[in-house]
Protein backbone atom coordinates (compact mmCIF):
# COMPACT_ATOMS: atom_id res chain seq x y z
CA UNK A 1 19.19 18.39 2.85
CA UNK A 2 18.39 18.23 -0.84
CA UNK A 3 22.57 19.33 -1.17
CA UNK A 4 23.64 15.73 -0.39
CA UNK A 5 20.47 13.87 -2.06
CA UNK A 6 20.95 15.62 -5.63
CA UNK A 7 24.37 15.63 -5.10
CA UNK A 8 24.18 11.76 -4.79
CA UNK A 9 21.99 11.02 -7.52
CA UNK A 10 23.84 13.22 -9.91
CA UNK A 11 26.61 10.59 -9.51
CA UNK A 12 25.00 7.98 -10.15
CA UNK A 13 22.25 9.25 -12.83
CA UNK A 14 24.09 7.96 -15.65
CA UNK A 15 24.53 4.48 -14.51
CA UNK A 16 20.55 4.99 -13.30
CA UNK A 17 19.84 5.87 -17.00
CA UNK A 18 21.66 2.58 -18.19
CA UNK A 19 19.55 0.23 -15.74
CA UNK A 20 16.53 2.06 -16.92
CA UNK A 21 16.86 1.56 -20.87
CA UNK A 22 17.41 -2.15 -20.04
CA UNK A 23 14.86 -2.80 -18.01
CA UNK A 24 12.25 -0.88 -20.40
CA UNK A 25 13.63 -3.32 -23.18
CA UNK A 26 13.59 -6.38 -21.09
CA UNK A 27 9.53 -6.30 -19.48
CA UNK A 28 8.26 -9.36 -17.79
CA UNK A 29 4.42 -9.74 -16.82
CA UNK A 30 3.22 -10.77 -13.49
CA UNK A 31 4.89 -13.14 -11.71
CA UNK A 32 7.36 -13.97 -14.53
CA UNK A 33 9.72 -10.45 -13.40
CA UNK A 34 12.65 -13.44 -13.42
CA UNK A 35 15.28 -11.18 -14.83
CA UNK A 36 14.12 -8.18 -13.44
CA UNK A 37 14.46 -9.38 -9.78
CA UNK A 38 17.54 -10.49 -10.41
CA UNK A 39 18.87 -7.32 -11.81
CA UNK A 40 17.47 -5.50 -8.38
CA UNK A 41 18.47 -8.19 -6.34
CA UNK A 42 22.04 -8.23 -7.49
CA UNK A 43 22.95 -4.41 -7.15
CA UNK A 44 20.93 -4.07 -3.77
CA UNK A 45 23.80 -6.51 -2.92
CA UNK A 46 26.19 -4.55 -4.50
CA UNK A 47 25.13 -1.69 -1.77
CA UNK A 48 25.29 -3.90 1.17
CA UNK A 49 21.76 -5.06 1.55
CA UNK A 50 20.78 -8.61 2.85
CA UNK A 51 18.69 -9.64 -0.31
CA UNK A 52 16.12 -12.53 -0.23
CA UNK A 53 14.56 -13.05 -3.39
CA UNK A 54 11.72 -15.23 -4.03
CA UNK A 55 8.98 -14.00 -1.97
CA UNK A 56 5.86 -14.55 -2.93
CA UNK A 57 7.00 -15.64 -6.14
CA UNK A 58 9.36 -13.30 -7.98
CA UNK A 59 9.40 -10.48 -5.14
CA UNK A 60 13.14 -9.17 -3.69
CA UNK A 61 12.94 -8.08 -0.01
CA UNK A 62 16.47 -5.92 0.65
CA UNK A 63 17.41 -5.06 4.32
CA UNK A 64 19.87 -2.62 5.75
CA UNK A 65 20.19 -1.44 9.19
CA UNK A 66 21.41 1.78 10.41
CA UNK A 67 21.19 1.57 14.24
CA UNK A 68 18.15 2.53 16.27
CA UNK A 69 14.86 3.77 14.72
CA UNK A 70 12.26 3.60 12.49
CA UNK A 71 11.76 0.49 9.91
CA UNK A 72 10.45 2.45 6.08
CA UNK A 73 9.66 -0.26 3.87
CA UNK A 74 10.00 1.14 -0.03
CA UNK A 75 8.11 -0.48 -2.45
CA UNK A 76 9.00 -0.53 -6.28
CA UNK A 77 6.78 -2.79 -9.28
CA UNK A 78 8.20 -4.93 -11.75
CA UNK A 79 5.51 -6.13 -13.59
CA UNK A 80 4.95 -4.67 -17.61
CA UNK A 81 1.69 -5.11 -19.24
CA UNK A 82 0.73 -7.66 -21.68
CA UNK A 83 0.62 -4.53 -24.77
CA UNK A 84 2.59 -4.33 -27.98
CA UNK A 85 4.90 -1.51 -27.99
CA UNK A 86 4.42 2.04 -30.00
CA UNK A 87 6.94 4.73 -29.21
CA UNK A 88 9.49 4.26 -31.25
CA UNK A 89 11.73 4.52 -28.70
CA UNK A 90 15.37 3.16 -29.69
CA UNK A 91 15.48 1.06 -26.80
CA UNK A 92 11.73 -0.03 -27.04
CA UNK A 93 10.95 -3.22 -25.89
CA UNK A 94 12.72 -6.33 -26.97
CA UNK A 95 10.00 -8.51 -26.14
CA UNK A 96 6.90 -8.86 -28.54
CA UNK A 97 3.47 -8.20 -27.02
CA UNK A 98 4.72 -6.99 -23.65
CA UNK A 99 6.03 -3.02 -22.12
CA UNK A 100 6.43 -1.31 -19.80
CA UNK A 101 3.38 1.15 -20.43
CA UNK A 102 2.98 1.74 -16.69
CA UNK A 103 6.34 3.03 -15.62
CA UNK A 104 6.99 0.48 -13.57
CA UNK A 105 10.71 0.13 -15.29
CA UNK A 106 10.87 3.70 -13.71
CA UNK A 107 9.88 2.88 -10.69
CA UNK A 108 12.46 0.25 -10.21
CA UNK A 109 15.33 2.90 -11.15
CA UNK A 110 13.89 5.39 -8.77
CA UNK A 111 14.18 2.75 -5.89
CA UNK A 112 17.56 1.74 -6.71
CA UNK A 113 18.76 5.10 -7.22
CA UNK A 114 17.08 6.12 -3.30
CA UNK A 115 18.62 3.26 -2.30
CA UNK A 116 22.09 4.06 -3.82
CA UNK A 117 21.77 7.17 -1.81
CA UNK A 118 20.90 6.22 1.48
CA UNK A 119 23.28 3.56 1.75
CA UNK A 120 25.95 6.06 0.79
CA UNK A 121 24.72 8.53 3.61
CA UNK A 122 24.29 6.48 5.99
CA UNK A 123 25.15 9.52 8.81
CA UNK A 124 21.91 11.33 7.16
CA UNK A 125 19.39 8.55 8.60
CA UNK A 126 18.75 6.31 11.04
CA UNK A 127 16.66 2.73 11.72
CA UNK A 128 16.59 0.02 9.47
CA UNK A 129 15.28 0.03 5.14
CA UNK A 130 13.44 -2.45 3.64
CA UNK A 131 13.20 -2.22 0.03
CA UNK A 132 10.67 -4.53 -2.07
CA UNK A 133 10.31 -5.34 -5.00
CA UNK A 134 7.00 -6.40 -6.17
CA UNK A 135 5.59 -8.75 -8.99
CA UNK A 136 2.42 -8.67 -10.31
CA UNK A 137 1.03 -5.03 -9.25
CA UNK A 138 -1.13 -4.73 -12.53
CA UNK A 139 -4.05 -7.32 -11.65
CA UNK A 140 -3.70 -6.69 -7.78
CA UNK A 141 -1.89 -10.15 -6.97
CA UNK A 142 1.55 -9.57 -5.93
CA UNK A 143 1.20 -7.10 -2.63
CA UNK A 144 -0.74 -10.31 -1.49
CA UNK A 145 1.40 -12.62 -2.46
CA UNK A 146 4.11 -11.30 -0.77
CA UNK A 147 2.22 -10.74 2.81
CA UNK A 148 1.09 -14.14 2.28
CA UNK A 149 4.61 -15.06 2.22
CA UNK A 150 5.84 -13.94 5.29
CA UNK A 151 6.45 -10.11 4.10
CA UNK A 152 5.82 -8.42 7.83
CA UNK A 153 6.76 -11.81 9.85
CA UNK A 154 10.12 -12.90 7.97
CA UNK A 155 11.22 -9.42 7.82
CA UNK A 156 11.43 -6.37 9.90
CA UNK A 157 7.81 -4.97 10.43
CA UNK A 158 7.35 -1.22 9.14
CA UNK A 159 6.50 1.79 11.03
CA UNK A 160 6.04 3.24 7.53
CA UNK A 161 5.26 2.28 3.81
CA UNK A 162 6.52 4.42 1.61
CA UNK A 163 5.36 3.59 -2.60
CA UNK A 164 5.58 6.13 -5.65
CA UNK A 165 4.18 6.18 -9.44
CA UNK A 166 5.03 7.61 -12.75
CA UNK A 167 2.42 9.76 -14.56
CA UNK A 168 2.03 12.03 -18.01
CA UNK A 169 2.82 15.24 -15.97
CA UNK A 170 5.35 17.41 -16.58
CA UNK A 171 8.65 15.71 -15.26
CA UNK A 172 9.76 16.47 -11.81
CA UNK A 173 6.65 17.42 -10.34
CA UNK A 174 5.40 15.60 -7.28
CA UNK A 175 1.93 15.17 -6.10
CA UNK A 176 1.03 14.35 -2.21
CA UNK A 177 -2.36 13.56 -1.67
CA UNK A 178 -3.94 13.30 1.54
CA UNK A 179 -6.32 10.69 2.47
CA UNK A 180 -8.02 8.76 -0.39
CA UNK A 181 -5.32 8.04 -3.15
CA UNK A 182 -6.38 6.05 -5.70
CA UNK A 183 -9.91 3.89 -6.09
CA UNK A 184 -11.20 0.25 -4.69
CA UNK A 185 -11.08 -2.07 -7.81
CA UNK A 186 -13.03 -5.55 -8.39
CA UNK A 187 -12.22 -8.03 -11.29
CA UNK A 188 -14.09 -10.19 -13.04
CA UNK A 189 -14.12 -12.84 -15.75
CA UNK A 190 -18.20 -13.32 -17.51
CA UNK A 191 -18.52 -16.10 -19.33
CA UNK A 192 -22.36 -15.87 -21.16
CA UNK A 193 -22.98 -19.46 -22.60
CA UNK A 194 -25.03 -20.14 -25.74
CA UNK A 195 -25.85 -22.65 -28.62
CA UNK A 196 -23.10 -22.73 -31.59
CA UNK A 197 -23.85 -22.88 -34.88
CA UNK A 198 -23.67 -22.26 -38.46
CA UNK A 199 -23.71 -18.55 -39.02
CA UNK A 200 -26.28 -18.70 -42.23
CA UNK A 201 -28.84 -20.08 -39.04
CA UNK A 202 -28.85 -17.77 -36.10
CA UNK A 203 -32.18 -19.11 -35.14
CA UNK A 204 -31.19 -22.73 -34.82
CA UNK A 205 -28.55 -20.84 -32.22
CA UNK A 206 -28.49 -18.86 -29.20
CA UNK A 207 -25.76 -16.42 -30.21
CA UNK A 208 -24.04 -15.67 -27.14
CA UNK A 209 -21.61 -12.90 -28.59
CA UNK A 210 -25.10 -10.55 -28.72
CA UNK A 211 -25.77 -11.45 -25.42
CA UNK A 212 -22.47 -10.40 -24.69
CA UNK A 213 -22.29 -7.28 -26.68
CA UNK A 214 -26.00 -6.40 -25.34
CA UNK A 215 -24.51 -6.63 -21.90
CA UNK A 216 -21.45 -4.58 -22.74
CA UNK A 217 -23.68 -1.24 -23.53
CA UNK A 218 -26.40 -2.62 -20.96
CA UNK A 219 -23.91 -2.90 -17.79
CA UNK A 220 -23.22 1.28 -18.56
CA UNK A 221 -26.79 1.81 -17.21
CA UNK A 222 -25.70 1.14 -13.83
CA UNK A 223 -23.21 3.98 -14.11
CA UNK A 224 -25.55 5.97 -16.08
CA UNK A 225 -28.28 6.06 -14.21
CA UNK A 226 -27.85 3.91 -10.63
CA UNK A 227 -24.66 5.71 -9.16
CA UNK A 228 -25.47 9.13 -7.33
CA UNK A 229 -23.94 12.05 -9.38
CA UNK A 230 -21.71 13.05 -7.02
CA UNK A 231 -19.81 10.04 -6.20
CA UNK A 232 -17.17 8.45 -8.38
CA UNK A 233 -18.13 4.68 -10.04
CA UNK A 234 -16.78 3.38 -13.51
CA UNK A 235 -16.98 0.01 -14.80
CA UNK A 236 -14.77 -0.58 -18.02
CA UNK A 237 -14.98 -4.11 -20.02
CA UNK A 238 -11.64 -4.44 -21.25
CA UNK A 239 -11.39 -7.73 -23.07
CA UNK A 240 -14.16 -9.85 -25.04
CA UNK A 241 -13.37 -12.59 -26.70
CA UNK A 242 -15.30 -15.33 -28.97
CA UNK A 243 -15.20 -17.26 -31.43
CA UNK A 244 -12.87 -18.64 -34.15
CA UNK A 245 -14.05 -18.25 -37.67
CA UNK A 246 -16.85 -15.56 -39.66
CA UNK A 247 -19.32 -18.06 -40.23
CA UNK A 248 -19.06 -20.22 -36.90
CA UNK A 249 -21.42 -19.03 -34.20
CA UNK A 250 -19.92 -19.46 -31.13
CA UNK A 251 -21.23 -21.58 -28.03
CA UNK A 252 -20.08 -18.83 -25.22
CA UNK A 253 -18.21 -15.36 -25.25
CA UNK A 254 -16.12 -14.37 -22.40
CA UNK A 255 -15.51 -11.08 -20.93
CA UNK A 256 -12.96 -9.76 -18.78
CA UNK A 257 -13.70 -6.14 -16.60
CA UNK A 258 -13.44 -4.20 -14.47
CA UNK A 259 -15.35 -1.89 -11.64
CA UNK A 260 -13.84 0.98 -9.52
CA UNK A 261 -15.28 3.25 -6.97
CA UNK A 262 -14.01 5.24 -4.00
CA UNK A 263 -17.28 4.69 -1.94
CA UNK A 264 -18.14 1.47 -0.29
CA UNK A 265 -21.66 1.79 -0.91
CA UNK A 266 -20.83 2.85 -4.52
CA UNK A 267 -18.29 -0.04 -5.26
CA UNK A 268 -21.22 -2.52 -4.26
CA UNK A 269 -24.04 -0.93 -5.93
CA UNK A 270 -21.39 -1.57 -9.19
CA UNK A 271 -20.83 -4.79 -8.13
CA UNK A 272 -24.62 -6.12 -7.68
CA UNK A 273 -25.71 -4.14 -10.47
CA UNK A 274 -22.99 -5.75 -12.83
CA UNK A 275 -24.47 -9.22 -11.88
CA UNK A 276 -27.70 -8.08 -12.27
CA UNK A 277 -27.78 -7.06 -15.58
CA UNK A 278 -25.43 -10.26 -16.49
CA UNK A 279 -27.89 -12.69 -15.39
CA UNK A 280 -30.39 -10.22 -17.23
CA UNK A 281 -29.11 -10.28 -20.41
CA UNK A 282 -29.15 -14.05 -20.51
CA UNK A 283 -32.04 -14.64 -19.34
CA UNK A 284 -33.44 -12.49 -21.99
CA UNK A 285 -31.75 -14.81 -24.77
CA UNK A 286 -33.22 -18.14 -23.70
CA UNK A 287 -29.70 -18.85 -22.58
CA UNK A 288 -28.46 -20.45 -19.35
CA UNK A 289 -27.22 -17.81 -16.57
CA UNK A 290 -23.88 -17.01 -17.17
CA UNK A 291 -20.46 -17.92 -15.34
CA UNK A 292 -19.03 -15.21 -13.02
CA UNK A 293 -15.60 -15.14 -11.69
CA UNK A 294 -14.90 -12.25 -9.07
CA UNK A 295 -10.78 -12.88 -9.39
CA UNK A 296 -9.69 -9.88 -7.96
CA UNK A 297 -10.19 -7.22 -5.42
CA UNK A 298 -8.68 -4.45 -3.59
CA UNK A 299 -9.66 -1.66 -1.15
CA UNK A 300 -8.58 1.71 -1.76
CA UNK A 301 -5.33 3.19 -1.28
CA UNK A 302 -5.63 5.99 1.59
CA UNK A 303 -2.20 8.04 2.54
CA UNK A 304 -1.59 8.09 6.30
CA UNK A 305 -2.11 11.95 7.31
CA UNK A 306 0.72 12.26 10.13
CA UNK A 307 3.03 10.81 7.20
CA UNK A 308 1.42 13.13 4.84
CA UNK A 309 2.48 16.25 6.74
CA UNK A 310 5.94 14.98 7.94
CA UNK A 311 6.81 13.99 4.63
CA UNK A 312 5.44 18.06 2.95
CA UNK A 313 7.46 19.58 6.21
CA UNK A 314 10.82 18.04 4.06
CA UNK A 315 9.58 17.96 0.43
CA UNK A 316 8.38 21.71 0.40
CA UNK A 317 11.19 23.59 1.50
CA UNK A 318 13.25 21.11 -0.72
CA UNK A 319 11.16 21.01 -4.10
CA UNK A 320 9.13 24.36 -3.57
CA UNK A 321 6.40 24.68 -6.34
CA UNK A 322 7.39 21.65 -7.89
CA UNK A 323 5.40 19.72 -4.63
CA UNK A 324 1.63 19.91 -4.77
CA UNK A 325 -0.82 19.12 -1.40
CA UNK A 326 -3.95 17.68 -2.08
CA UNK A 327 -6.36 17.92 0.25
CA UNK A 328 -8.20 14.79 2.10
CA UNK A 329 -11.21 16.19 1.02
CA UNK A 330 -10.45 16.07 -2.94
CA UNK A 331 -11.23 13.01 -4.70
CA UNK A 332 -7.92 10.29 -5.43
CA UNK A 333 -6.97 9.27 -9.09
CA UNK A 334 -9.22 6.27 -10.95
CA UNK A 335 -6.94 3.68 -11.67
CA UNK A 336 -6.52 1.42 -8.52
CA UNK A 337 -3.39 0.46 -6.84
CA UNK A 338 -1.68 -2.65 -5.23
CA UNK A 339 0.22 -1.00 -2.71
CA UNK A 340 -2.99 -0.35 -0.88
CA UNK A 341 -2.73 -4.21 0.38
CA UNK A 342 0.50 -3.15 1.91
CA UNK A 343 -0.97 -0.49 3.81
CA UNK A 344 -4.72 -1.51 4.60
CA UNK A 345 -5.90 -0.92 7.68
CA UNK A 346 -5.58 -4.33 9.43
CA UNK A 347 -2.04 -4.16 8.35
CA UNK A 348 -1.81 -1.22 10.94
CA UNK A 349 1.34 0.23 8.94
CA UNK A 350 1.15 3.68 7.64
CA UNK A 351 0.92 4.42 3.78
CA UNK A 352 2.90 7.17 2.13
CA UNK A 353 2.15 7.13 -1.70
CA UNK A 354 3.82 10.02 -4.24
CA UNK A 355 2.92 10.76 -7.85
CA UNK A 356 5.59 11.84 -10.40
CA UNK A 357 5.37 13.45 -13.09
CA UNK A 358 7.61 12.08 -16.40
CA UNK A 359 6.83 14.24 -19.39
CA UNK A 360 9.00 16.64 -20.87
CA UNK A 361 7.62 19.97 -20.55
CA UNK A 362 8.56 20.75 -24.10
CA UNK A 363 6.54 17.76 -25.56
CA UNK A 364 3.90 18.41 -23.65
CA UNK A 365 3.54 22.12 -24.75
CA UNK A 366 3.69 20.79 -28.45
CA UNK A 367 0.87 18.24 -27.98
CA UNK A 368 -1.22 21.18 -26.02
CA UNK A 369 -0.76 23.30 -29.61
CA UNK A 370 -1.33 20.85 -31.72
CA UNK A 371 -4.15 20.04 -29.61
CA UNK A 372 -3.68 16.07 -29.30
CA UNK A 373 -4.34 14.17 -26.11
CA UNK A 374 -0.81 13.22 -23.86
CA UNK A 375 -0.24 9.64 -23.63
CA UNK A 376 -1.03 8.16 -20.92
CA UNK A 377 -0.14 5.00 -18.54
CA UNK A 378 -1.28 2.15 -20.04
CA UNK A 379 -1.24 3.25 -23.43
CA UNK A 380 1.17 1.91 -26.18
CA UNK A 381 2.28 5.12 -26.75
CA UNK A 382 3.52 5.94 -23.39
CA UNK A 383 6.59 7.17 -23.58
CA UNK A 384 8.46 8.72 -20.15
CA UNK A 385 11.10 11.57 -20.75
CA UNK A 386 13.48 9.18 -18.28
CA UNK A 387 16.34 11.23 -18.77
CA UNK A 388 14.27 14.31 -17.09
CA UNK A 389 12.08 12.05 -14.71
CA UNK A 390 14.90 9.80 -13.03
CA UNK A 391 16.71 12.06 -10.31
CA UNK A 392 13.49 13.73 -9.44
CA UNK A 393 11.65 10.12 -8.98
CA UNK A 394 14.21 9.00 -7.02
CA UNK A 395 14.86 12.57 -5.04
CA UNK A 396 11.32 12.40 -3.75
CA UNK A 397 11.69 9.07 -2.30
CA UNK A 398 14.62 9.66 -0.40
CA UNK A 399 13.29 13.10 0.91
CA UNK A 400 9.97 10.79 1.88
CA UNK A 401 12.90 8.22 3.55
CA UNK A 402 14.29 11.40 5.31
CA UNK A 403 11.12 12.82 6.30
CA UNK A 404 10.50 9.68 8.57
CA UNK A 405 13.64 8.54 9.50
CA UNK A 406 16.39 11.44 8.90
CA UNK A 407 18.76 12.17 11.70
């Protein structure tokens, strides 16, 4: 099986190379993946998909149909990150104050390369392939979006949901965890309101930035000493803002965070807590209770387990050690993930999510001696060895296609 699939992608991994360098260059944020959609949209047509693009904003929903048999939806990001770029890179982003630190722009060669395959081995499957392609993953939006838009009524319902994701490990090597994949994430905006005033008279104030920053180490209590020690619960405040000038005390500070847990009693001990100690801090200022925004939400992402074991009956023989199982009773990854909307359980369509590794091995080994930490996703120094990670990103999905709907 992996004969034809390499095979295949060998062909085209030049040409896959090209699309990737532009589309790291060229990164859109949520819901603005204009140019990016089009670029999917247009070669999906190229392979003889029907191609709708606008759902749920910027999304691209490809069909092809291969006679009778199983629907595998294929789901691919757009979205970059609002972060100023710092690999050096020669074909680094183009666009100031956005990348693609997430490796989303290798996502979206991995799908078109599976889907360059497939459609040119069309004897080596069966059913019908619908490949998305989804804003606004970063933030949690887009999966809803795009069920809000019709995603499983206007097009052909799933019998599988198939998603992968780039990470620092060596390139090539896939991860398959069963059961709990990645964690339940909540979003919120904090707005603590004060008095402004000149900065040479605090005390004619109520300074809400030390309200703020009193809340910032305050909030870590919860974590600290709330969550049981066995379970998994962070919350991370990731933007704070306030102010204009050095001697201008500011009339409110806002805060942007988040909370993650795998637990449902966990997540909302984080989530009460969070409020608790907002309304807290204010109170203990003299200050009016603060303005707080839950804008975003999502369950955690749990792998189907009959998927799970079809799809390590094709990608073991095929990869061999380069395929790790993770057992359902091992803990998922931190960081949260959109797809889970896609595949939640009153969706009723199975999940199937892979992790890649995109590092070359050799710059990994010379970070390990000179004992500095390997960048990771999200960081401005993330910087995927895409000439290394491309056929095997897009070889696992296929062989995840195959494992579901090969003849």
């Amino acid at each position: 099986m992996r004969g034809w699939v390499d095979a295949a992608l060998n062909a085209s991994a030049q040409d896959l190379g090209a699309i990737y360098r532009d589309l790291h260059q060229h990164p859109e944020v949520a819901f603005q993946e204009t140019r990016s959609a089009g670029v999917l949209a247009a070669r999906m047509r190229d392979l003889g998909f029907t191609v709708t693009e606008g759902v749920g904003g910027t999304g691209v929903v490809a069909v092809l149909e291969n006679g009778p048999g199983p629907t595998i939806l294929v789901r691919t990001d757009m979205d970059a990150l609002p972060l100023e770029e710092k690999t050096g890179l020669p074909y680094a982003s183009a666009t100031p104050g956005v990348m693609h630190a997430c490796g989303h722009d290798l996502h979206m060669t991995w799908w078109l390369g599976a889907a360059t395959a497939l459609a040119g081995n069309r004897a080596a499957w069966h059913g019908t392939l619908v490949f998305i392609g989804q804003p606004a993953e970063e933030g949690l939006r887009g999966a809803i979006a795009m069920l809000q838009d019709g995603l499983y009524t206007r097009f052909p319902r799933p019998d599988l949901a198939i998603a992968s994701h780039s990470s620092n490990a060596p390139a090539g090597a896939v991860t398959v965890k069963d059961g709990t994949v990645a964690s339940a994430s909540d979003a919120w905006e904090i707005v603590f309101h004060g008095r402004g005033g000149h900065g040479s008279m605090p005390s004619q104030t109520i300074d809400p930035v030390v309200i703020a920053a009193r809340f910032v180490t305050d909030v870590q209590s919860i974590v600290a000493r709330e969550r049981p020690e066995n379970a998994f619960g962070v919350i991370t405040v990731g933007s704070f803002q306030a102010g204009t000038a050095a001697n201008i005390i500011p009339d409110s500070a806002t805060l942007r965070l988040t909370l993650r847990a795998f637990d449902p009693d966990v997540r909302r001990l984080l989530n009460d807590g969070m409020q608790r100690v907002a309304r807290a801090s204010a109170a203990a200022a003299g200050a009016p209770e603060p303005t707080m925004n839950h804008f975003s939400a999502g369950a955690p992402l749990v792998n189907d387990s009959a998927a799970v074991a079809r799809a390590m009956a094709v990608l073991g023989p095929a990869l061999g050690d380069q395929v790790t199982y993770v057992p359902a009773y091992l803990p998922g990854v931190p960081p949260s993930e959109d797809f889970a909307f896609l595949v939640a359980p009153e969706q009723t369509v199975p999940g199937l999510f892979l992790n890649v590794g995109t590092y070359d091995p050799a710059v990994l080994a010379d970070l390990a001696a000179r004992g500095e930490a390997v960048p990771a996703n999200h960081a401005p120094q993330f910087a995927p060895a895409a000439d290394l990670a491309i056929v095997p990103g897009a070889r696992a999905l296929v062989l995840a296609v195959l494992s579901a709907a090969g003849t």
